[in-house]
Structures are given as structure tokens and as C-alpha cells.
PDB file of N, CA and C in Angstrom:
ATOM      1  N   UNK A   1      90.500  72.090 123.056  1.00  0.00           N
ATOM      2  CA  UNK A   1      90.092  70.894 123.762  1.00  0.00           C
ATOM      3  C   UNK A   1      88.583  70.749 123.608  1.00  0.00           C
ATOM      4  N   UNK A   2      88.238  69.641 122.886  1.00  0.00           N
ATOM      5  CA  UNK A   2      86.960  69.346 122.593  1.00  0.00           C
ATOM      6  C   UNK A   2      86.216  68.408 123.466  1.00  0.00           C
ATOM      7  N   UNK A   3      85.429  68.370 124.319  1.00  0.00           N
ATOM      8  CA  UNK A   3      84.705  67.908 125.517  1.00  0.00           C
ATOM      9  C   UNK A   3      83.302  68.094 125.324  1.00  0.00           C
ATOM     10  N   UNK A   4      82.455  67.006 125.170  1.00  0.00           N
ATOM     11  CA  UNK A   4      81.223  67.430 124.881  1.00  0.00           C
ATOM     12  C   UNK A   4      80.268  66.570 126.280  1.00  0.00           C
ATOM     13  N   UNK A   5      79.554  67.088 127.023  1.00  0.00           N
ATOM     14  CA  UNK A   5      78.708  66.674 128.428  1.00  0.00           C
ATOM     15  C   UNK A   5      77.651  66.314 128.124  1.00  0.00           C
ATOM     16  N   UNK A   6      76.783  64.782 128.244  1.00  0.00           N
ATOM     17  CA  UNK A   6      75.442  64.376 128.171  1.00  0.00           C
ATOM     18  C   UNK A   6      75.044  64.245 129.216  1.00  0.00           C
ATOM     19  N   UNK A   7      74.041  65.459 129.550  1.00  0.00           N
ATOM     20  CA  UNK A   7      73.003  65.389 130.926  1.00  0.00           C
ATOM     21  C   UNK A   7      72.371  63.902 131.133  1.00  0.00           C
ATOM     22  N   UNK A   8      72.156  63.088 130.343  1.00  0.00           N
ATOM     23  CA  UNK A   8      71.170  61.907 129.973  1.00  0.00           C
ATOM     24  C   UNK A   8      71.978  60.704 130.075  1.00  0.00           C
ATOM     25  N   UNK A   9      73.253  60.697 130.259  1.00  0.00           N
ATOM     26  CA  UNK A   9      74.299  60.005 130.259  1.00  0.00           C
ATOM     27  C   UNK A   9      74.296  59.475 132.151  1.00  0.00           C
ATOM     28  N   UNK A  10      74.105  58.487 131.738  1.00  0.00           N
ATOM     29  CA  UNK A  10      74.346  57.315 133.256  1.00  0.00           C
ATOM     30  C   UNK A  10      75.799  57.684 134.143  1.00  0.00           C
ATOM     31  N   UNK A  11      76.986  58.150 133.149  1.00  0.00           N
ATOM     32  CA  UNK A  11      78.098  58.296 133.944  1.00  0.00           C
ATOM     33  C   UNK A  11      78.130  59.504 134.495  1.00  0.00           C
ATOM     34  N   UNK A  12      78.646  59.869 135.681  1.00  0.00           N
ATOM     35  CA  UNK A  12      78.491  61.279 136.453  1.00  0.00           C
ATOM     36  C   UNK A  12      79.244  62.220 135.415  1.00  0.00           C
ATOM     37  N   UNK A  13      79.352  63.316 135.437  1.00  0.00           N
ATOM     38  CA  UNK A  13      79.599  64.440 134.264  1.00  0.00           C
ATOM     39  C   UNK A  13      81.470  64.413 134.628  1.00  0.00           C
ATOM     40  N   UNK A  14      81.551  64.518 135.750  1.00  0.00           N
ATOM     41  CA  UNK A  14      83.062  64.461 136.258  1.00  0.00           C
ATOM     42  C   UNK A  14      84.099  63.045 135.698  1.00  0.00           C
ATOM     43  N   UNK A  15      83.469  62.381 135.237  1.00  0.00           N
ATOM     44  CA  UNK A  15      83.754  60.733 134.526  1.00  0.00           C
ATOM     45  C   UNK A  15      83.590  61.097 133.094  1.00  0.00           C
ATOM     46  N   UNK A  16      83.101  61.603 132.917  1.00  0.00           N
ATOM     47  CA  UNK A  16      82.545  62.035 130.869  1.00  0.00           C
ATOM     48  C   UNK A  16      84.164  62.955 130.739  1.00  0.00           C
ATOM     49  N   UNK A  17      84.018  63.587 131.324  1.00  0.00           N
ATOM     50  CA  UNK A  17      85.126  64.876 131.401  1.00  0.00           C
ATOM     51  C   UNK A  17      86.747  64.097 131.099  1.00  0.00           C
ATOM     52  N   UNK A  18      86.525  63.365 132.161  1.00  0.00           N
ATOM     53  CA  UNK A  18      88.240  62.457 133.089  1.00  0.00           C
ATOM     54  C   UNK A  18      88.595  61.626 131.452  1.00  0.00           C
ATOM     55  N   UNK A  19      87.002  60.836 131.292  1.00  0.00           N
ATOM     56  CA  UNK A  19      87.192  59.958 130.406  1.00  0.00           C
ATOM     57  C   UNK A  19      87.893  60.349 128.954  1.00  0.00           C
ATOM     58  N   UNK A  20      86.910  61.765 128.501  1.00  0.00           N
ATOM     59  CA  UNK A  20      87.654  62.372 126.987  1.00  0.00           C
ATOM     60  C   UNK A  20      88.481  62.698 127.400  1.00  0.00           C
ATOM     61  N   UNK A  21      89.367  63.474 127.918  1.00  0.00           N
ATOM     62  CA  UNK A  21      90.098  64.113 128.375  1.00  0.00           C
ATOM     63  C   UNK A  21      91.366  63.230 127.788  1.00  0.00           C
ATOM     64  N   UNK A  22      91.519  62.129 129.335  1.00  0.00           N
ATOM     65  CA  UNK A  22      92.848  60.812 128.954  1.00  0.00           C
ATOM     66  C   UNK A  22      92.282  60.581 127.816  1.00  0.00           C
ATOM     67  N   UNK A  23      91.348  60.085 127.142  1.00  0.00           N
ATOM     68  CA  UNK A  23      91.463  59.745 125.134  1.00  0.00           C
ATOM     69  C   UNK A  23      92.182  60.838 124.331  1.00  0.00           C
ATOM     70  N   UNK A  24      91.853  61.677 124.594  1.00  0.00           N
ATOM     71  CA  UNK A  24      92.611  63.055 123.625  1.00  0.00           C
ATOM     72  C   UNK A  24      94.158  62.326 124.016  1.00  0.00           C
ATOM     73  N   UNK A  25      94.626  62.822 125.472  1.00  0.00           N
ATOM     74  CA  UNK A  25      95.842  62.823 125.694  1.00  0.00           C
ATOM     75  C   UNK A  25      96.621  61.091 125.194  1.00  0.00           C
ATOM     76  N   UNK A  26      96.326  59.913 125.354  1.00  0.00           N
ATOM     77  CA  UNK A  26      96.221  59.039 125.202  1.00  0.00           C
ATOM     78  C   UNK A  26      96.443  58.475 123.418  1.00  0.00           C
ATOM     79  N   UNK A  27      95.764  59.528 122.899  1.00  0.00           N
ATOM     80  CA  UNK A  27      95.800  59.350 121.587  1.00  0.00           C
ATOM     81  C   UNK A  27      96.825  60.587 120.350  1.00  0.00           C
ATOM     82  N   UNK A  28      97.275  61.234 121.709  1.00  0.00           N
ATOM     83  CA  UNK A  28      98.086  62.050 121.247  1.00  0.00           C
ATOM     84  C   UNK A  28      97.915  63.455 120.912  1.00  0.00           C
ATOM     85  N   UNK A  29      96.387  63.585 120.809  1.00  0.00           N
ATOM     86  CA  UNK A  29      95.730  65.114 120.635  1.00  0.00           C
ATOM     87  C   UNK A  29      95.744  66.094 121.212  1.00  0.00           C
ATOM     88  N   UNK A  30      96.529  65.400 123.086  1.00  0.00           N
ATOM     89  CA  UNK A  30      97.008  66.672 123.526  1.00  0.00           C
ATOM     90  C   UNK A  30      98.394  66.157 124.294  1.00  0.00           C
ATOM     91  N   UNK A  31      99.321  67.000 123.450  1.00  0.00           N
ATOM     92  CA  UNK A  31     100.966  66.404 123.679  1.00  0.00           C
ATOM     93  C   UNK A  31     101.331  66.656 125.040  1.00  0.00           C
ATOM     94  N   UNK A  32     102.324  66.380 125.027  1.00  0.00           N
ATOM     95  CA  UNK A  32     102.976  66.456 126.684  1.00  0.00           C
ATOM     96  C   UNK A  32     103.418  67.624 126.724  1.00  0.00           C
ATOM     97  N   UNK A  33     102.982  68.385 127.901  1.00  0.00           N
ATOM     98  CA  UNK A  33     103.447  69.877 128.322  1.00  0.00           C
ATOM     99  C   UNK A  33     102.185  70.766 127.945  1.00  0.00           C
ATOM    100  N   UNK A  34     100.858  70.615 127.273  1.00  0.00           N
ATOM    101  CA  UNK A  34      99.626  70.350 126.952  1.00  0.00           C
ATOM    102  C   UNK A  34      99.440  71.722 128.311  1.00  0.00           C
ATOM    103  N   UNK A  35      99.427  72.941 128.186  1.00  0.00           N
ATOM    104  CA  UNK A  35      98.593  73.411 129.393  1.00  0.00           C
ATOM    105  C   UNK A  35      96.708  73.264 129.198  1.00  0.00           C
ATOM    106  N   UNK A  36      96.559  72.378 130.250  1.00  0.00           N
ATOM    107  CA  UNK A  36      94.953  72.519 130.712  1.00  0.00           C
ATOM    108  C   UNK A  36      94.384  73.901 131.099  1.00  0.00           C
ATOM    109  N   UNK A  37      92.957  74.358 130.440  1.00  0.00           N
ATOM    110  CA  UNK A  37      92.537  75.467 130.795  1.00  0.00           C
ATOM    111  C   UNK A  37      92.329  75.061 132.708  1.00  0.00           C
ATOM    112  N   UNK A  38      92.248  76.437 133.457  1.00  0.00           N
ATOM    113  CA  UNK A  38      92.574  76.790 134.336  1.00  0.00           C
ATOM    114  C   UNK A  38      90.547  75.796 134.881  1.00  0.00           C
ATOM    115  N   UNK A  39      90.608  75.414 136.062  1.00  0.00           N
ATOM    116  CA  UNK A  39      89.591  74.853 136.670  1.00  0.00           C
ATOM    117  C   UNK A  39      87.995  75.954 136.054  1.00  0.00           C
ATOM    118  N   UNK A  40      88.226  77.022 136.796  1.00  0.00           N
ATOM    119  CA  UNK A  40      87.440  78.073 136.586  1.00  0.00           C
ATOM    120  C   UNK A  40      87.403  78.158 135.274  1.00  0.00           C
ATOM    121  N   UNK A  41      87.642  78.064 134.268  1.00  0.00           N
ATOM    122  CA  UNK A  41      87.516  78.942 133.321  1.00  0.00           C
ATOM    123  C   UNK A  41      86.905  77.232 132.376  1.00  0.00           C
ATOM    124  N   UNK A  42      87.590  76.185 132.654  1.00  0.00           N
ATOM    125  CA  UNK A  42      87.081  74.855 132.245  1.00  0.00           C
ATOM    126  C   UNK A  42      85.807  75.058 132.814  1.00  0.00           C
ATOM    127  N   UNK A  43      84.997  75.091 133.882  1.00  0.00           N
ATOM    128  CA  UNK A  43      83.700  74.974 134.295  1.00  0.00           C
ATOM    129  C   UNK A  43      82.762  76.003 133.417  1.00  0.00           C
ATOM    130  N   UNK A  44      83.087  77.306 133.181  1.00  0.00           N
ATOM    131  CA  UNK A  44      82.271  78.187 132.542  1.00  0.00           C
ATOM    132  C   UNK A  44      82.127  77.721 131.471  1.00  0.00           C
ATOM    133  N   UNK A  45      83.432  76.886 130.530  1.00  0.00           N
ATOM    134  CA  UNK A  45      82.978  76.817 129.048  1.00  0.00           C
ATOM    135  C   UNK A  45      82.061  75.751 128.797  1.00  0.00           C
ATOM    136  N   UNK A  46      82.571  74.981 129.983  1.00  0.00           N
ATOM    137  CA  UNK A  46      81.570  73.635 129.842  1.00  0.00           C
ATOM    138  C   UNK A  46      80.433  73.586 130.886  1.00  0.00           C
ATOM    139  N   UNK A  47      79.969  74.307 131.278  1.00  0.00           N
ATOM    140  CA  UNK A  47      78.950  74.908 131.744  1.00  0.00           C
ATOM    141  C   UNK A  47      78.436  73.832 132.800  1.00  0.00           C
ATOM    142  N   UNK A  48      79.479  73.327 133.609  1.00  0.00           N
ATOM    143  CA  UNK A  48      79.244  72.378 134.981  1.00  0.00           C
ATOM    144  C   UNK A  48      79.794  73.508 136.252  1.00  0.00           C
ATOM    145  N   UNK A  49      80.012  72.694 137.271  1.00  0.00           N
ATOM    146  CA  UNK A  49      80.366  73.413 138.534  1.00  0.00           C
ATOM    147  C   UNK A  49      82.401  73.331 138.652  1.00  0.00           C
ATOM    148  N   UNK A  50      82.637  74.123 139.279  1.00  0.00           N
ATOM    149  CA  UNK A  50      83.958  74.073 139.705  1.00  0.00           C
ATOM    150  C   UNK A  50      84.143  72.917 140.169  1.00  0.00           C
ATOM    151  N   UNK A  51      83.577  72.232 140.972  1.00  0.00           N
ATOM    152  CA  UNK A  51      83.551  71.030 142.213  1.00  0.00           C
ATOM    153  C   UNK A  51      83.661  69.899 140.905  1.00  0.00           C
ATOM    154  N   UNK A  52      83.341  69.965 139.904  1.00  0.00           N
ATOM    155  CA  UNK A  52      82.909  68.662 138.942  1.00  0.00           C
ATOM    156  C   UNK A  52      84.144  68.576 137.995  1.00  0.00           C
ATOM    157  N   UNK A  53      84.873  69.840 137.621  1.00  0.00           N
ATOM    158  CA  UNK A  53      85.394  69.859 136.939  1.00  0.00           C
ATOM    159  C   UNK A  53      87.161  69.532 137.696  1.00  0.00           C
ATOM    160  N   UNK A  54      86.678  69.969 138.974  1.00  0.00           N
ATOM    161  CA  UNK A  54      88.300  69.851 140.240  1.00  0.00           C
ATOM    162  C   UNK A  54      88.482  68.390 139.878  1.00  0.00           C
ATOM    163  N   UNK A  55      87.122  67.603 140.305  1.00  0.00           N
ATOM    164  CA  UNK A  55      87.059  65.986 140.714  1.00  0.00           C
ATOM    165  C   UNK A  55      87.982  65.676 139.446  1.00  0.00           C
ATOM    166  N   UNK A  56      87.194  65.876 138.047  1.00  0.00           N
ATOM    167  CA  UNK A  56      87.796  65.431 136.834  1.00  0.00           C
ATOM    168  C   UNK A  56      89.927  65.537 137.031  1.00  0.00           C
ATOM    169  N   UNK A  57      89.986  67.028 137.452  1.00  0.00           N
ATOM    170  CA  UNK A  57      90.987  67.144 137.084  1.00  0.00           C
ATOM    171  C   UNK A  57      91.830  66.255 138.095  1.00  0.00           C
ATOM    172  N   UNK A  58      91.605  65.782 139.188  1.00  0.00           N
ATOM    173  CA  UNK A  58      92.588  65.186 140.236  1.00  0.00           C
ATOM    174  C   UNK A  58      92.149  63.884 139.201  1.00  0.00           C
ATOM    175  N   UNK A  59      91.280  62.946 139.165  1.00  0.00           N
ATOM    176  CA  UNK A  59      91.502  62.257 138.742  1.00  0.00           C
ATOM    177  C   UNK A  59      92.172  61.773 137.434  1.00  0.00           C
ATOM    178  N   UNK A  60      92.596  62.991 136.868  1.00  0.00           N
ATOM    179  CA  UNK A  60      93.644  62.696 135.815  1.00  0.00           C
ATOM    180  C   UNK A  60      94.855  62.824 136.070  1.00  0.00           C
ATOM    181  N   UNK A  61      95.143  63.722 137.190  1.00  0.00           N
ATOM    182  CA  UNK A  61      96.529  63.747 138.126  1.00  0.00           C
ATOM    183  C   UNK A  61      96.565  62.334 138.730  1.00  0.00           C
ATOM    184  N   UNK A  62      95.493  62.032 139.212  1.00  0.00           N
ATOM    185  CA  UNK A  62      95.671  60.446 140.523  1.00  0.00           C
ATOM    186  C   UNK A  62      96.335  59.222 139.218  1.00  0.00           C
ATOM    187  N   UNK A  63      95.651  59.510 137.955  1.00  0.00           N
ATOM    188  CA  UNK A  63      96.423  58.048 136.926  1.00  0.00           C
ATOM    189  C   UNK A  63      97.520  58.550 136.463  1.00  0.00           C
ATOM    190  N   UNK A  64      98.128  60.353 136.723  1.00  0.00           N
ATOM    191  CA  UNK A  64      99.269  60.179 136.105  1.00  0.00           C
ATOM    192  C   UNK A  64      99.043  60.638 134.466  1.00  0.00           C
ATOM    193  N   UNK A  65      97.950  61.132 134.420  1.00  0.00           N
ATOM    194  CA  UNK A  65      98.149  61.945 132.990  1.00  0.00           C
ATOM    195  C   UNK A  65      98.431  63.117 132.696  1.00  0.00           C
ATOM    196  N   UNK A  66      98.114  63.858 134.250  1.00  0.00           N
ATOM    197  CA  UNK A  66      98.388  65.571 134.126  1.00  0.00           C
ATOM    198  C   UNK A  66      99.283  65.293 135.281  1.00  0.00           C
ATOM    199  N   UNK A  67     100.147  66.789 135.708  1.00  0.00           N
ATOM    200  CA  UNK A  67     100.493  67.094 137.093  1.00  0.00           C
ATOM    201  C   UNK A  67     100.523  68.419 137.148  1.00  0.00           C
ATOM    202  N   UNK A  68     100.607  68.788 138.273  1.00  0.00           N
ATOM    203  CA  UNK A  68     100.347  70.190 138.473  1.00  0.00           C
ATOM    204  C   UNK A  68     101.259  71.400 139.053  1.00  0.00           C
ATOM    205  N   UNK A  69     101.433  72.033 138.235  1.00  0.00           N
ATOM    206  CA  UNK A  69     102.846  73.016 138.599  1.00  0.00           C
ATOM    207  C   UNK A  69     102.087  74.158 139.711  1.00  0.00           C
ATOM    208  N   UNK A  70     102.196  74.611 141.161  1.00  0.00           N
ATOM    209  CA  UNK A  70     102.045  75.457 141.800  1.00  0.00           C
ATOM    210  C   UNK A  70     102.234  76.640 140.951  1.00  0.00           C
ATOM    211  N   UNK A  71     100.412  77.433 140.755  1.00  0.00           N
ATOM    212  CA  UNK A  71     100.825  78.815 140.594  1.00  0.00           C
ATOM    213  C   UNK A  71     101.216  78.480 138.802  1.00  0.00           C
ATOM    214  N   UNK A  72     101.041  77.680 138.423  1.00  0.00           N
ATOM    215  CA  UNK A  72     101.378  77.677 136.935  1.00  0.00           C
ATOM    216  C   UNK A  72     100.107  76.908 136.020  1.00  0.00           C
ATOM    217  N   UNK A  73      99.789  76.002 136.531  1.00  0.00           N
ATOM    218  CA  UNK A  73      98.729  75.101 136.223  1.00  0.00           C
ATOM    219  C   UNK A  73      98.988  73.842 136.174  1.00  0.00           C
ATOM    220  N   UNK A  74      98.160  72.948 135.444  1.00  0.00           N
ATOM    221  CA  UNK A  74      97.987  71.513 135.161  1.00  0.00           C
ATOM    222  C   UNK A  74      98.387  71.701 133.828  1.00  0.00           C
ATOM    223  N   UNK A  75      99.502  70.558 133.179  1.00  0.00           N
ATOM    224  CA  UNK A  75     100.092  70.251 132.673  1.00  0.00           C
ATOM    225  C   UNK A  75      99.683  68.499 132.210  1.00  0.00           C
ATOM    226  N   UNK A  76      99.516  68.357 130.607  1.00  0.00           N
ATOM    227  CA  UNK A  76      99.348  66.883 130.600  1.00  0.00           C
ATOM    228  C   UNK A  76     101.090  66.564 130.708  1.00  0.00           C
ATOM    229  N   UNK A  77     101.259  65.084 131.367  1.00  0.00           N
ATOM    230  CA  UNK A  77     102.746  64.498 131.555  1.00  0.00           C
ATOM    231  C   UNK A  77     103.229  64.216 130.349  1.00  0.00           C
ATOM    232  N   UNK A  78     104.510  64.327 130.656  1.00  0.00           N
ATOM    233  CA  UNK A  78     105.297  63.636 129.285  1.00  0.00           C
ATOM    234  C   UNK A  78     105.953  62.357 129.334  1.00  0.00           C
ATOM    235  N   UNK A  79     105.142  61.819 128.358  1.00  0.00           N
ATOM    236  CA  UNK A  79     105.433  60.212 128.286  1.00  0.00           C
ATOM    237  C   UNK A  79     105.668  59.856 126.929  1.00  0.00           C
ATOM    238  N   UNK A  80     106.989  59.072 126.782  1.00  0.00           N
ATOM    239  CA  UNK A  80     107.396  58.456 125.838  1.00  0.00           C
ATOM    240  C   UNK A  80     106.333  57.647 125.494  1.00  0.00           C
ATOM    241  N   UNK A  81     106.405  56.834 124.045  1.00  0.00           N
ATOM    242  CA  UNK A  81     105.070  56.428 123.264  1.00  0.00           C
ATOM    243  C   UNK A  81     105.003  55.107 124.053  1.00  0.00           C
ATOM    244  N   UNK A  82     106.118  54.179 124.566  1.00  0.00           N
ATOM    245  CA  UNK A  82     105.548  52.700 125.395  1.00  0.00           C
ATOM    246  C   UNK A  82     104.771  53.399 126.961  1.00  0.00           C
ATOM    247  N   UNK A  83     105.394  54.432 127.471  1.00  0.00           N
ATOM    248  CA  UNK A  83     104.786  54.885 128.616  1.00  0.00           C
ATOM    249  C   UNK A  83     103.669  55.228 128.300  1.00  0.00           C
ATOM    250  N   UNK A  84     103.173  55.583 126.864  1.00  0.00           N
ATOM    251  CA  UNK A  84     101.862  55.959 126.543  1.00  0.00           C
ATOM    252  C   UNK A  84     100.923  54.604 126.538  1.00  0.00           C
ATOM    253  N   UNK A  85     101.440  53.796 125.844  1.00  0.00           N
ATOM    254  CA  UNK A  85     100.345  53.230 125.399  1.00  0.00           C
ATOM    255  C   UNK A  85     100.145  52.064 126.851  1.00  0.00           C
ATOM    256  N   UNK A  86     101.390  51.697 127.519  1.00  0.00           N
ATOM    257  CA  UNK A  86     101.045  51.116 128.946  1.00  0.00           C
ATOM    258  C   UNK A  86     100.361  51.431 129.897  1.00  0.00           C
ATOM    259  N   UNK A  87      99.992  52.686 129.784  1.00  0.00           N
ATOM    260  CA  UNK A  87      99.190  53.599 130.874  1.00  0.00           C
ATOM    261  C   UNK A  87      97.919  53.239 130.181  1.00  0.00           C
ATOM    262  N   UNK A  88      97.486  53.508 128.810  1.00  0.00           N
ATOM    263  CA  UNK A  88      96.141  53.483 127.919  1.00  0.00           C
ATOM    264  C   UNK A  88      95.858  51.925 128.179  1.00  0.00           C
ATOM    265  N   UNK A  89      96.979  50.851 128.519  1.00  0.00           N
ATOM    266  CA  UNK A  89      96.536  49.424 128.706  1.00  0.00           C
ATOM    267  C   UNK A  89      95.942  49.096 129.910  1.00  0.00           C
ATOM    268  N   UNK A  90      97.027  49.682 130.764  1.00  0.00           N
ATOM    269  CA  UNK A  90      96.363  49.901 131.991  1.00  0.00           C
ATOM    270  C   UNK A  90      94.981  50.438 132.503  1.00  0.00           C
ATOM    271  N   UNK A  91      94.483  51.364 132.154  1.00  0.00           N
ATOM    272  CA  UNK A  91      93.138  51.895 132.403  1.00  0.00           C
ATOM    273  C   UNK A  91      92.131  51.449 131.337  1.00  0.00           C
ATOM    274  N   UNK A  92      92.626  50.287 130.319  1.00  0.00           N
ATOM    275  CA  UNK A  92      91.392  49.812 129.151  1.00  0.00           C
ATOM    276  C   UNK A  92      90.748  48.478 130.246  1.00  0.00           C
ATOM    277  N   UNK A  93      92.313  48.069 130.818  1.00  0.00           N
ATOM    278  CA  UNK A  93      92.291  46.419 131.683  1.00  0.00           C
ATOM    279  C   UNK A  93      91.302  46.944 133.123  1.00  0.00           C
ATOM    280  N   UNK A  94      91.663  48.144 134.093  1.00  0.00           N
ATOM    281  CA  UNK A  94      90.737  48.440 134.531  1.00  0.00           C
ATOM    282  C   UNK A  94      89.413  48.413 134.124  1.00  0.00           C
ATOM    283  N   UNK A  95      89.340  48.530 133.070  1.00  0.00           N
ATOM    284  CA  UNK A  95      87.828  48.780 132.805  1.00  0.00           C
ATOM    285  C   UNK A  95      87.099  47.863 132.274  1.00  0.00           C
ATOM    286  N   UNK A  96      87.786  46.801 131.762  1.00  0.00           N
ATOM    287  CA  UNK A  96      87.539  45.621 131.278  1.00  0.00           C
ATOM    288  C   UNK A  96      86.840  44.775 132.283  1.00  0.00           C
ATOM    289  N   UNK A  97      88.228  44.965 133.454  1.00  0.00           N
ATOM    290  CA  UNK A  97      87.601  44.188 134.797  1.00  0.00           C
ATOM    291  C   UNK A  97      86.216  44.566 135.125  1.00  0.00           C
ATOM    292  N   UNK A  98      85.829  45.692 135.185  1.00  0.00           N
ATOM    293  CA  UNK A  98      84.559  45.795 135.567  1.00  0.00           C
ATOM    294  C   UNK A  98      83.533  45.431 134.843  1.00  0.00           C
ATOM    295  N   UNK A  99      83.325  45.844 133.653  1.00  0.00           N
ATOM    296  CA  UNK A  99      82.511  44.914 132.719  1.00  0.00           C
ATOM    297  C   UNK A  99      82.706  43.605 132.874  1.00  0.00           C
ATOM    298  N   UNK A 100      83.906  43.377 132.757  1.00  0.00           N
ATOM    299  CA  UNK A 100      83.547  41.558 132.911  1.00  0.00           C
ATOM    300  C   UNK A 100      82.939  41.134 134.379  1.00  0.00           C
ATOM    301  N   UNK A 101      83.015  41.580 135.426  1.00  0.00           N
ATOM    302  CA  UNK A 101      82.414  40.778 136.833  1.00  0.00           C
ATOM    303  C   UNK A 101      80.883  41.674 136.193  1.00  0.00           C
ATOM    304  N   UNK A 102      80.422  42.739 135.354  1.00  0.00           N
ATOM    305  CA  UNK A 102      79.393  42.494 134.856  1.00  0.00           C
ATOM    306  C   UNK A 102      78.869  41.802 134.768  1.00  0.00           C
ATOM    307  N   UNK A 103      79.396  41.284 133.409  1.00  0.00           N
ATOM    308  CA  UNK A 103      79.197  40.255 132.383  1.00  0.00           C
ATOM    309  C   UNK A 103      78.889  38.774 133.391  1.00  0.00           C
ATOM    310  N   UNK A 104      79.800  38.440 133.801  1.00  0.00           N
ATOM    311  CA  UNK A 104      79.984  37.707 134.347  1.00  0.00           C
ATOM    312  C   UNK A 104      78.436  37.146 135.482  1.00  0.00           C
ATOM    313  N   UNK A 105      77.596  38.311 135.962  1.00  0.00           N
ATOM    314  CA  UNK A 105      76.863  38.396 137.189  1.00  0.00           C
ATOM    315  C   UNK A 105      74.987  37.971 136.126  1.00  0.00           C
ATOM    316  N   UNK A 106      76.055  38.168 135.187  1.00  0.00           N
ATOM    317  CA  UNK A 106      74.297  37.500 133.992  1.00  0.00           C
ATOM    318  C   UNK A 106      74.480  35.951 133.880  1.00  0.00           C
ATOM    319  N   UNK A 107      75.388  35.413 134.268  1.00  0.00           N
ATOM    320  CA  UNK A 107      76.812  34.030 133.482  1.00  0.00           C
ATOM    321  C   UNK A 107      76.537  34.160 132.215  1.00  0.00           C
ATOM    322  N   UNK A 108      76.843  35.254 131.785  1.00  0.00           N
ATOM    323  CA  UNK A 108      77.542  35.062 130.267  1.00  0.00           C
ATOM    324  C   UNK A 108      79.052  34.373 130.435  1.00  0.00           C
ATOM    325  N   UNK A 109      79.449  33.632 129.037  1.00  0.00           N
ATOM    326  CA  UNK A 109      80.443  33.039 128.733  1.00  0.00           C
ATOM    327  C   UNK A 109      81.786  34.310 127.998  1.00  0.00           C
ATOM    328  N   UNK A 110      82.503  34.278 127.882  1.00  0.00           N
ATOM    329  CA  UNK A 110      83.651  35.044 127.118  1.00  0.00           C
ATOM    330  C   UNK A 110      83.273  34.993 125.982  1.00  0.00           C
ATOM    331  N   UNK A 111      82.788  33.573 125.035  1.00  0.00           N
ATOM    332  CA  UNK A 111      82.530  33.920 124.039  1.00  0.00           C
ATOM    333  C   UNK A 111      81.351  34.435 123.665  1.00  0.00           C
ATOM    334  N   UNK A 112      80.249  34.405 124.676  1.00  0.00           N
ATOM    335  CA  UNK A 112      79.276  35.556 124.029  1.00  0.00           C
ATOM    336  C   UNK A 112      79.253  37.250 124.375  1.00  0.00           C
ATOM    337  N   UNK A 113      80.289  37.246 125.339  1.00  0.00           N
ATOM    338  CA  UNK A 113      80.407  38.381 125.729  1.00  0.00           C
ATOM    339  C   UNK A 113      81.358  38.937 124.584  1.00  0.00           C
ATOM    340  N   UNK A 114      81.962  38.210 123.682  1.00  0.00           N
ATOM    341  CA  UNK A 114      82.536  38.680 122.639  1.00  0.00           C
ATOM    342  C   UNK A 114      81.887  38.902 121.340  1.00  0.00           C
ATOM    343  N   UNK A 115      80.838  37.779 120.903  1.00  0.00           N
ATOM    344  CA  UNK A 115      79.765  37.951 120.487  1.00  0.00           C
ATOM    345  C   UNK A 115      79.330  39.462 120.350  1.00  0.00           C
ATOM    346  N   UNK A 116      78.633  39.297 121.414  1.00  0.00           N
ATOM    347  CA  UNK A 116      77.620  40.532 122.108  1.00  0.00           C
ATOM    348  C   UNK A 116      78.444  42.194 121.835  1.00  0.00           C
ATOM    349  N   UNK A 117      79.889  42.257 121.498  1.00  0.00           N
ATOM    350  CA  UNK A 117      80.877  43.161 121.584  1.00  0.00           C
ATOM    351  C   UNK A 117      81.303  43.038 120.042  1.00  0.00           C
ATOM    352  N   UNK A 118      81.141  42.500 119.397  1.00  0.00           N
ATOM    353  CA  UNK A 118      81.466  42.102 117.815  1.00  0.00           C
ATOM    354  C   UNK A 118      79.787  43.486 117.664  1.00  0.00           C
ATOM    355  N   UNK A 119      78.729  42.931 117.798  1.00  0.00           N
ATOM    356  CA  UNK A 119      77.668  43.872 117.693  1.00  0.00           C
ATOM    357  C   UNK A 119      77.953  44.658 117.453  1.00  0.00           C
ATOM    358  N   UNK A 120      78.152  45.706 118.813  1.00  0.00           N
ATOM    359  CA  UNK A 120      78.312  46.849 119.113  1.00  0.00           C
ATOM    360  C   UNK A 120      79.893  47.693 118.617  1.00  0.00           C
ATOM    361  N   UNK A 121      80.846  46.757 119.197  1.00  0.00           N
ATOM    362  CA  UNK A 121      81.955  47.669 117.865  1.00  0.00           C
ATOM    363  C   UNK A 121      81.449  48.468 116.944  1.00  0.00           C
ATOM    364  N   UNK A 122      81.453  48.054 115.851  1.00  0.00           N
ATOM    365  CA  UNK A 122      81.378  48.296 114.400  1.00  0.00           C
ATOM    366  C   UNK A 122      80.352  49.700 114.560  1.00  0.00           C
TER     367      UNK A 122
END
């Protein structure tokens, strides 16, 4: 599991984490039944706190990408490929929403906010 942390990065470290994390799983890089390293042992390699790395992990339990077996660990879920990619729609549209009442709070238009996103893609 490849996870890389930018101190310099605007998003809290527990959001960097949540975020690669569902992309791996999301994109298939970590299959269903996927055991997650253990909290403790995730914090040492990635050299944050227990507390940062817990947050990460509930919040991948709270959308439903991991769950957690008592005494066994965290487990990514197993989801057929439409359950996959509806969940990945779901949390792109979350996130969309927020950029757009962004976007929106400059009055940019849709089409320059598409514009402006044609840019940066590529």
C-alpha cells in the first residue's frame, strides 16, 4: 500500500490518507478482502500519529469501503464492479458539490469553470 503524506498540503494528513486509500481501492489496487495494515503499525510506517491514522480509517468504514472484523482487522468491502464504480460516483458528486458552491462564491459560470478545469486536467 503506497501512501505518500505532504506536510505542505492544505488538506489535513487524515484526508490525504482516506483520500489515496478509497483511489487504490476504487480503482481496484486493493481487492476486496484487502487486509489493511493494523492502525499502529500504519502510523509508524507513515510516520503520523495513531489518532490521524484511526480518523482516516473510520472514515473509510463511515463510506463503506473497509469494515472491520473484531480482533481480526479492517478489511477493504467486497463490491461487485457497478457497486464499485457507484460508490466512486458517489464520493466524485460529493466533491464536486463542494467545489462548485466554490466556484460558484467567485460567480464563475459552468462554462468557465470548465474552461478553467480543461487547464488543469491534462
Amino acid at each position: 500500500m503506497n501512501v505518500t503524506i505532504s506536510n505542505t498540503s492544505e488538506k489535513p494528513i487524515y484526508q490525504q490518507i482516506y483520500e489515496q486509500i478509497s483511489a487504490l481501492i476504487l480503482k481496484g489496487e486493493l481487492e476486496s478482502g484487502y487486509c489493511l495494515p493494523p492502525i499502529r503499525q500504519a502510523a509508524l510506517e507513515l510516520r503520523v500519529s495513531v489518532i490521524t491514522v484511526k480518523k482516516a480509517w473510520e472514515e473509510l468504514e463511515r463510506t463503506g469501503l473497509i469494515h472491520t472484523v473484531t480482533g481480526k482487522g479492517c478489511f477493504v468491502a467486497d463490491f461487485t464492479s457497478g457497486e464499485m464504480l457507484e460508490t466512486r460516483d458517489q464520493l466524485i458528486l460529493k466533491q464536486l458539490a463542494t467545489d462548485a458552491a466554490y466556484y460558484k462564491s467567485f460567480g464563475l459560470t459552468l462554462e468557465e469553470v470548465i474552461e478553467l478545469l480543461k487547464k488543469v486536467y491534462d
